[in-house]
Protein backbone atom coordinates (compact mmCIF):
# COMPACT_ATOMS: atom_id res chain seq x y z
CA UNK A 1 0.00 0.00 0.00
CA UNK A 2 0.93 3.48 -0.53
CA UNK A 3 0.10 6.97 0.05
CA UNK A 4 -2.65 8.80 -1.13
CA UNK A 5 -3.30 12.23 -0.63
CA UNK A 6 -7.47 12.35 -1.35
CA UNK A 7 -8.24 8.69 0.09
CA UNK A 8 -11.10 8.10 -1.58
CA UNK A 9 -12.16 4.97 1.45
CA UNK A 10 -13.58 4.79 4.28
CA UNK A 11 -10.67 3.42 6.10
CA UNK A 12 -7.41 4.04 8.71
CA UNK A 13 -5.12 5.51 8.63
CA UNK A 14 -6.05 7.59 5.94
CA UNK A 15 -3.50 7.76 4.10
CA UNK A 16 -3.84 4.40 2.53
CA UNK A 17 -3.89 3.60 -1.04
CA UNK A 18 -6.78 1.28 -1.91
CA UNK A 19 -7.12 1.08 -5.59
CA UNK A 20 -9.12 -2.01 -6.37
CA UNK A 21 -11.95 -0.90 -3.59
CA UNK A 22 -15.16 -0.92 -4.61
CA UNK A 23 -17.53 0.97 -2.02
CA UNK A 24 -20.51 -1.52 -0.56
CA UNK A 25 -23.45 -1.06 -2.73
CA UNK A 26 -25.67 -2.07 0.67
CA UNK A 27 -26.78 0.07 3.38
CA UNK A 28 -25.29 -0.54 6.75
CA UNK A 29 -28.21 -1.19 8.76
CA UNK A 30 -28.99 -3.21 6.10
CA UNK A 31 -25.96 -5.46 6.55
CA UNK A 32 -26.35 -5.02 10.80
CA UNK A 33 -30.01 -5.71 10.64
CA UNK A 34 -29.50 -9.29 8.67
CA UNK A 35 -26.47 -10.24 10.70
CA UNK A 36 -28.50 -9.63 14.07
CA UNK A 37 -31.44 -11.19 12.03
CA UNK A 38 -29.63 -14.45 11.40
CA UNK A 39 -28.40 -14.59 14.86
CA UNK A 40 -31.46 -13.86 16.60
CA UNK A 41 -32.94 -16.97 14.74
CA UNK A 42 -30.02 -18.90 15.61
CA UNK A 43 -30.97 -18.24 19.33
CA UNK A 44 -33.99 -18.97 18.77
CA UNK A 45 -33.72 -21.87 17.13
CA UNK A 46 -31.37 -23.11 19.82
CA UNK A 47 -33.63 -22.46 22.53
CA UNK A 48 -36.26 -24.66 21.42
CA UNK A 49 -34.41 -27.20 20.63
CA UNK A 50 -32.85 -27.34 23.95
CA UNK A 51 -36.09 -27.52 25.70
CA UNK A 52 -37.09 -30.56 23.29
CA UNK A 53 -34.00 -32.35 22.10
CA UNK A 54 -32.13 -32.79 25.12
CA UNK A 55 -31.59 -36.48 26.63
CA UNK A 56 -32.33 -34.73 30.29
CA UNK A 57 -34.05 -31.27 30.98
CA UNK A 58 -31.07 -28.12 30.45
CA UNK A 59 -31.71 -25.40 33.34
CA UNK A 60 -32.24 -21.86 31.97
CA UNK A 61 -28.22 -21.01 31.94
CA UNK A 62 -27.49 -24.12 30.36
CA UNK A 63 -29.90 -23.37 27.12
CA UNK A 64 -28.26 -19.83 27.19
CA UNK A 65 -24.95 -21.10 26.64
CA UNK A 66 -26.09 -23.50 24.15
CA UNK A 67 -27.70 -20.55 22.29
CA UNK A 68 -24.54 -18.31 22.39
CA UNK A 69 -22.44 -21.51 21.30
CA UNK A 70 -24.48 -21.96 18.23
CA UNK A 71 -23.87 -18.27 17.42
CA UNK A 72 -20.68 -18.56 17.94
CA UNK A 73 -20.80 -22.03 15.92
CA UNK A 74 -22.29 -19.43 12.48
CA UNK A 75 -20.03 -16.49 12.86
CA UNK A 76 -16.70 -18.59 13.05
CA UNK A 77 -17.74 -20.88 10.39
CA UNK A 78 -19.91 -18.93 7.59
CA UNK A 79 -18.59 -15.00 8.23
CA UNK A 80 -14.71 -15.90 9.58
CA UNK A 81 -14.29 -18.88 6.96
CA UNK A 82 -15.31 -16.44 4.55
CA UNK A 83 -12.57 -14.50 5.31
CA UNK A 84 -10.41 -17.06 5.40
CA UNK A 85 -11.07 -18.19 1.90
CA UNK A 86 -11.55 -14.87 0.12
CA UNK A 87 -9.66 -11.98 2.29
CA UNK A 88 -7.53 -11.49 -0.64
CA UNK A 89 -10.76 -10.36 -2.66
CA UNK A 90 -12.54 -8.48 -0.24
CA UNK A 91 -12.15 -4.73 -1.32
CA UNK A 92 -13.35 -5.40 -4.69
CA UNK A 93 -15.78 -7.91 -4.11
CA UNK A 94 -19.46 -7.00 -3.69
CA UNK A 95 -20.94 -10.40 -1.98
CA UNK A 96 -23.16 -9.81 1.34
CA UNK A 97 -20.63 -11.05 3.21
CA UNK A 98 -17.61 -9.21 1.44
CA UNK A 99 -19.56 -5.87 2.01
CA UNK A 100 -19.98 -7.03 5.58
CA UNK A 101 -16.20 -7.48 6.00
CA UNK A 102 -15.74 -4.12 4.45
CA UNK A 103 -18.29 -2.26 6.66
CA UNK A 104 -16.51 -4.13 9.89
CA UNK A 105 -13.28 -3.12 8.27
CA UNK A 106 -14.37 0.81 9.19
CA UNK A 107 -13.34 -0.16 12.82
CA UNK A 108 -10.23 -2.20 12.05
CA UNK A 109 -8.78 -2.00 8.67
CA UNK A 110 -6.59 -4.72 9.15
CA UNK A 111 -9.44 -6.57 7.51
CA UNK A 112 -8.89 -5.38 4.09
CA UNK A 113 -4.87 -5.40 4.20
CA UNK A 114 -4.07 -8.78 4.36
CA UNK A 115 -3.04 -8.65 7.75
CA UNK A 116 -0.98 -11.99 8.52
CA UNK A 117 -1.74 -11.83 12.11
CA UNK A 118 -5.68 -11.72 10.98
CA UNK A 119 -5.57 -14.44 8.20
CA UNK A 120 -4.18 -16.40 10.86
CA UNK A 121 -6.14 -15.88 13.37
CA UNK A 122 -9.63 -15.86 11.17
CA UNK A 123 -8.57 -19.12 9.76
CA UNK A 124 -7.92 -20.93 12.82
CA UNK A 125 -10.95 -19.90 14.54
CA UNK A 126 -13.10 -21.11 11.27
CA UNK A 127 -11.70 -24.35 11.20
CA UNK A 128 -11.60 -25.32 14.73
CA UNK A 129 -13.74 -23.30 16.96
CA UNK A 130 -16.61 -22.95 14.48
CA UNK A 131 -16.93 -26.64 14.49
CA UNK A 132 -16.39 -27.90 18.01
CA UNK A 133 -18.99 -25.04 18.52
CA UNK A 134 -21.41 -26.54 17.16
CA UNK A 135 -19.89 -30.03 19.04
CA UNK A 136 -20.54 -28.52 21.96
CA UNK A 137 -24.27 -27.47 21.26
CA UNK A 138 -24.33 -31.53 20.32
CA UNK A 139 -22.78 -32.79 23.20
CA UNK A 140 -24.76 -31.02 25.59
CA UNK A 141 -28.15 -32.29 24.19
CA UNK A 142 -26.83 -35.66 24.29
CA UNK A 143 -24.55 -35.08 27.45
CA UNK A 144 -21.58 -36.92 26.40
CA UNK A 145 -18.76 -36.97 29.01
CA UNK A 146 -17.17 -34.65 26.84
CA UNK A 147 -19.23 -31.53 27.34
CA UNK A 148 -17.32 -29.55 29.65
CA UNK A 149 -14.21 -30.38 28.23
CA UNK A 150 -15.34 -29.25 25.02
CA UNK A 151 -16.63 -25.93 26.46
CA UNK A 152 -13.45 -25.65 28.12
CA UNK A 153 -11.22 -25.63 25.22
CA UNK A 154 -13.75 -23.87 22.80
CA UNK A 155 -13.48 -20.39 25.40
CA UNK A 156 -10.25 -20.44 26.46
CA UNK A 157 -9.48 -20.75 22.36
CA UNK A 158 -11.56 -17.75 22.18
CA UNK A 159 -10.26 -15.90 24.65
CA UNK A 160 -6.53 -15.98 23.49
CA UNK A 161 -7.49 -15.35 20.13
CA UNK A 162 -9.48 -12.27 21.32
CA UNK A 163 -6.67 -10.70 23.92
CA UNK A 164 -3.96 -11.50 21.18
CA UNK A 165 -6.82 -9.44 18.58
CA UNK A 166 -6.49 -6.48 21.14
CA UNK A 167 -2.64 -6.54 22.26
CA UNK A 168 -1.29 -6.47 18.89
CA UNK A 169 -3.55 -3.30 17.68
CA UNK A 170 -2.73 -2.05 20.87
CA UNK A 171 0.85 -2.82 20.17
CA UNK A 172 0.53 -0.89 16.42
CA UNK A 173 -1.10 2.47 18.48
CA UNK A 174 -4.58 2.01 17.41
CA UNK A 175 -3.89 3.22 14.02
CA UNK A 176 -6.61 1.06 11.76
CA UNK A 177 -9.86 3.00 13.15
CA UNK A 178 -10.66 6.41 14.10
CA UNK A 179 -10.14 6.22 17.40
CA UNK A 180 -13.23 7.00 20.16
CA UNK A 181 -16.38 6.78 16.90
CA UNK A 182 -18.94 5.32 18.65
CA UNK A 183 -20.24 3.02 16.14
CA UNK A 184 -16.98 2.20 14.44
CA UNK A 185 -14.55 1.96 17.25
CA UNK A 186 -16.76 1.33 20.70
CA UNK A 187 -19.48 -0.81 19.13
CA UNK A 188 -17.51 -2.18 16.02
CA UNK A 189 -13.87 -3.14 17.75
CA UNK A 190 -14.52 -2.85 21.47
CA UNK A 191 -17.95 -4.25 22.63
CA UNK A 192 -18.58 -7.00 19.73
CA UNK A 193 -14.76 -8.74 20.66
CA UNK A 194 -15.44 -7.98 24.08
CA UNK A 195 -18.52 -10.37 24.00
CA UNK A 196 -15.80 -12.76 23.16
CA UNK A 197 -13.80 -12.11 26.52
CA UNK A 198 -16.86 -11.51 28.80
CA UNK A 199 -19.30 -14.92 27.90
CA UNK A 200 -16.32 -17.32 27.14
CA UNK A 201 -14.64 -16.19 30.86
CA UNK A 202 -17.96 -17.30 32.26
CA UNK A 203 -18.10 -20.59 30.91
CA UNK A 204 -14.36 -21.24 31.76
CA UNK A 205 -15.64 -20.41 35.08
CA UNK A 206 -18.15 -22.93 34.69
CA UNK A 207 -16.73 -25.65 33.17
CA UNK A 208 -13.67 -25.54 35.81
CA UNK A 209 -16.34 -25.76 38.34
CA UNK A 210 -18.24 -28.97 36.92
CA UNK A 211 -15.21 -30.35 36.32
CA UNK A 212 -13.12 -29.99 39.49
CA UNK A 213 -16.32 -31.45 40.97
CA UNK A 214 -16.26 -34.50 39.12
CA UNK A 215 -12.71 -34.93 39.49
CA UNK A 216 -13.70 -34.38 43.46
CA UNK A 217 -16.42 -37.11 43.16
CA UNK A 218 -13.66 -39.36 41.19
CA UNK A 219 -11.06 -39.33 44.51
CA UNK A 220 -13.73 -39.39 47.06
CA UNK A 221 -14.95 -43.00 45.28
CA UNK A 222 -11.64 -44.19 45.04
CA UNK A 223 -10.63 -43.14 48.57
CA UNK A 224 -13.74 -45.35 49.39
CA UNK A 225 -12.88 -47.82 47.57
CA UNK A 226 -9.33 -47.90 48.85
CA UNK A 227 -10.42 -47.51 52.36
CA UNK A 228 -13.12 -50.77 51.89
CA UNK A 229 -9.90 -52.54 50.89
CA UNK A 230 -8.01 -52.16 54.01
């Protein structure tokens, strides 16, 4: 990239050279209102299905975390594997989901450079934590042993991929969005990868708990058992 003295873009800093972008074509509320859409059916969807699918009644909490799992299950495998697959295309590319990478972009234009640290990043979190997302919706409606374990590794995944998202822009002075918008930077950048800090912290919380209660229940059987033997 180089400089440009009339960007003709959206994007930060401004002096960046983008000659292949093509401006979205699609209104943002447009593009927030069928992203919330889809994800508000997703919740839905989830809910129900917890209250009729599962081998044993889910408490309230439970089918909450299911719900946010199978969000999490459609944004890291439909909108992040797109980016994994067609990052290189984005700025010229005039798909739903290109133009939603673009609008996001406003906030953090690391999107649209071919950040290595982001095609990284994007491309693990589509192929791993997008599916065992979804594995973990599964395994808790058929509570398999592996449930907790699974919500274990899914968050704490998320988690360092999130803090790692923040330290390096951090790191680079905040320079790919305009600093204090309030849609661009504090709803765009802060509070939608802060979800991704505050929900999957909880269900560390809770999965340490279930398990370090199991593993409790494990040694006081076995001390049991051991103490039958003497």
């Amino acid at each position: 990239m180089t400089t440009n003295a009339s960007p003709v873009h959206p994007y930060w800093p401004r002096h960046l050279r983008l000659d292949n972008f093509v401006p979205n074509d699609c209104p943002t509320w447009h593009l927030l209102a069928g992203l919330f859409s889809i994800s508000g059916v997703l919740v839905v969807t989830t809910w129900l299905l917890s209250g009729h699918a599962a081998v044993i009644p889910l408490g309230t909490w439970r089918r909450l975390s299911l719900c946010w799992f199978a969000v999490c299950g459609f944004i890291h495998l439909v909108i992040e594997g797109w980016f994994s697959l067609y990052h290189e295309d984005l700025l010229g590319d005039q798909a739903i989901l290109s133009q939603l990478w673009k609008e996001y972009a406003k906030g953090d234009s690391r999107y649209i450079l071919n950040d290595s640290f982001m095609i990284c990043m994007e491309t693990i979190t589509a192929c791993l934590w997008g599916p065992l997302s979804l594995w973990v919706v599964i395994a808790f409606l058929r509570q398999q042993p592996l449930r907790f374990v699974l919500q274990l590794v899914v968050s704490v995944g998320q988690i360092y991929g999130d803090v790692l998202y923040f330290l390096t822009e951090h790191h680079e002075g905040f320079q790919h969005g305009e600093l204090g918008h309030p849609l661009y930077f504090w709803f765009y950048f802060v509070f939608l990868n802060a979800l991704w800090l505050v929900l999957p912290g909880i269900l560390v919380l809770d999965s340490i708990k279930q398990l370090a209660r199991a593993q409790s229940m494990l040694d006081t059987k076995a001390t049991k058992a051991k103490s039958k033997q003497n």
